[in-house]
Protein backbone atom coordinates (compact mmCIF):
# COMPACT_ATOMS: atom_id res chain seq x y z
CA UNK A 1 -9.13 -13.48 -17.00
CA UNK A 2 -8.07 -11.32 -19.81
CA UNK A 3 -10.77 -8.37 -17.95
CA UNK A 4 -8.43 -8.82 -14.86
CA UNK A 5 -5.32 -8.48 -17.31
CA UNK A 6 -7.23 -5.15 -18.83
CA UNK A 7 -7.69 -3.75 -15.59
CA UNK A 8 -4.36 -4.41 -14.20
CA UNK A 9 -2.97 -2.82 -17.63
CA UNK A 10 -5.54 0.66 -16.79
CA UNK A 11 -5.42 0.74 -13.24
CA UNK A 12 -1.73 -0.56 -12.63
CA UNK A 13 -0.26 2.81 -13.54
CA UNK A 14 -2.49 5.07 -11.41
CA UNK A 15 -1.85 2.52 -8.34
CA UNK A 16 1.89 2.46 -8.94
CA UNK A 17 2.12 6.50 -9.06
CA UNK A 18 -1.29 6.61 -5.47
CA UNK A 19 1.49 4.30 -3.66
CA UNK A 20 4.16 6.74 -4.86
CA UNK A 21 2.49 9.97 -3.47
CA UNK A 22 1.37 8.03 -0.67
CA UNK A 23 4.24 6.45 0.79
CA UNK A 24 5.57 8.52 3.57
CA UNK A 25 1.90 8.29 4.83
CA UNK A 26 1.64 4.37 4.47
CA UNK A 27 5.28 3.91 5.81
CA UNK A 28 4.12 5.92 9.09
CA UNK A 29 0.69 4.02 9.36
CA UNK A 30 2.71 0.79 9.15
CA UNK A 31 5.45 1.93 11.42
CA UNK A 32 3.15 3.16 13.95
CA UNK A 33 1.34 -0.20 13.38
CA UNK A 34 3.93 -2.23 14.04
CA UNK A 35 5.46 -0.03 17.56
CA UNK A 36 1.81 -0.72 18.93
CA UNK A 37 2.06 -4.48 18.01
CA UNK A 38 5.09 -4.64 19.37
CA UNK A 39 4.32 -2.99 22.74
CA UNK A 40 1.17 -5.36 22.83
CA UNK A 41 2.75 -8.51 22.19
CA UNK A 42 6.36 -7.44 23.78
């Protein structure tokens, strides 16, 4: 548990700032996700 807590306490950082410089990308994947869901199951 406390290797979990180690690697949350390295890693945590550098995924908090990949989400950051990725997030106009993931917020189009997930919009253009959710239009073709939509137009499926609409």
């Amino acid at each position: 548990m406390s290797a979990l807590i180690a690697a949350a306490w390295v890693y945590g950082p550098q995924a908090v700032a990949w989400v950051i410089a990725n997030g106009p990308m993931l917020i189009q994947m997930g919009a253009a996700a959710f239009v073709l869901l939509s137009q499926m199951f609409g």
